[in-house]
Structures are given as structure tokens and as C-alpha cells.
Protein backbone atom coordinates (compact mmCIF):
# COMPACT_ATOMS: atom_id res chain seq x y z
CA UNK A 1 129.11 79.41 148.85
CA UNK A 2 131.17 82.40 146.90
CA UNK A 3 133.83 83.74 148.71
CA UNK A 4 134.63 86.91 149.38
CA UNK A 5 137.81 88.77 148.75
CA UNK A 6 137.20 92.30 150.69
CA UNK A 7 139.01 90.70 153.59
CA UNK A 8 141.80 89.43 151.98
CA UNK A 9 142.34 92.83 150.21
CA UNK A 10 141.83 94.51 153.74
CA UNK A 11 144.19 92.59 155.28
CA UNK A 12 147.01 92.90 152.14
CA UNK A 13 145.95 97.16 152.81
CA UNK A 14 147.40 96.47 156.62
CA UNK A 15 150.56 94.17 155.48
CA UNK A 16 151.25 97.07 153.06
CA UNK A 17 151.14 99.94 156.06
CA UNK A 18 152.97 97.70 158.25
CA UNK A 19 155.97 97.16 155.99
CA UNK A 20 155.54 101.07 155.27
CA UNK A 21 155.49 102.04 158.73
CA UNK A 22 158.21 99.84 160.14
CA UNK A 23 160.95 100.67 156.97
CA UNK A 24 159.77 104.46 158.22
CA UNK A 25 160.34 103.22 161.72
CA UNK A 26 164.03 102.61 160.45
CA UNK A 27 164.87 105.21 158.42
CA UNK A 28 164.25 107.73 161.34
CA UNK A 29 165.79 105.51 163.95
CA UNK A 30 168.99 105.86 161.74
CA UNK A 31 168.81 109.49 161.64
CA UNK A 32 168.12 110.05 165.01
CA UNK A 33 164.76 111.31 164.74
CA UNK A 34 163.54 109.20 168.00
CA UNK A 35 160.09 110.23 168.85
CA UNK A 36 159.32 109.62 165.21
CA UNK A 37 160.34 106.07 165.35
CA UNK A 38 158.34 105.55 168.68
CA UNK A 39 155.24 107.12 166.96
CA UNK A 40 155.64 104.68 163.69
CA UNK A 41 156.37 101.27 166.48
CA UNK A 42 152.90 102.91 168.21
CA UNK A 43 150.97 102.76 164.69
CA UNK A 44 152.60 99.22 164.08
CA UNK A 45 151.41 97.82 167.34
CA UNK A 46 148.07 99.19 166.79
CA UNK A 47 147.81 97.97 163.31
CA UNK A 48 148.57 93.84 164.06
CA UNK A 49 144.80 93.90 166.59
CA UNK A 50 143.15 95.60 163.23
CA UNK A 51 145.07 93.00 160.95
CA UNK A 52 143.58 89.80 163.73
CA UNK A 53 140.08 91.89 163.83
CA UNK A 54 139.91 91.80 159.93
CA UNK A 55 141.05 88.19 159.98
CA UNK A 56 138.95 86.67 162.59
CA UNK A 57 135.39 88.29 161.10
CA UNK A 58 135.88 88.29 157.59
CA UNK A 59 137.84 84.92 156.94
CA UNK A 60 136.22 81.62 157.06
CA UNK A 61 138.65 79.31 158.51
CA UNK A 62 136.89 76.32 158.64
CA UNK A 63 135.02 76.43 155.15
């Protein structure tokens, strides 16, 4: 069976926006810029159900 690696790159896109979000998330905590940090902790908790979404349908686990 070939595998496919759309997933995997899908789920590498989400690890990429999380770690670009969250150092976001702590550059405007640091300058005080509050309801900017809660809006970039919102997109992170709404990215990790995407990132288990991705994961669950597109990567065989038990291959």
C-alpha cells in the first residue's frame, strides 16, 4: 500500500502556525498588548482539534 504524505505535510503546516502563533503570543504579552495575546492563545487552542482531526483521518496508525 503507498503511503501518503499530504497528512504529514498538513500536520508539519499546523506545528509551523502553532510555534508562530504562540512566539506571537509572547512577544505581545511582553509588550503589553493583552487582547492580542488572548486572540493568538484562542487561534492556538483552536489549532491542536485541527492538528488531532488531520491526524486521526489521514494517518494510518496501525499499518
Amino acid at each position: 500500500m503507498k503511503r501518503s504524505y499530504v497528512p504529514v505535510g498538513l500536520l508539519l503546516a499546523v506545528l509551523m502556525l502553532n510555534i508562530i502563533f504562540s512566539q506571537y503570543m509572547v512577544h505581545q504579552y511582553f509588550y503589553q498588548n493583552y487582547t492580542n495575546t488572548i486572540i493568538a492563545a484562542v487561534i492556538n487552542v483552536i489549532l491542536f482539534p485541527i492538528a488531532l482531526i488531520i491526524y486521526k483521518k489521514g494517518v494510518n496508525v496501525h499499518d
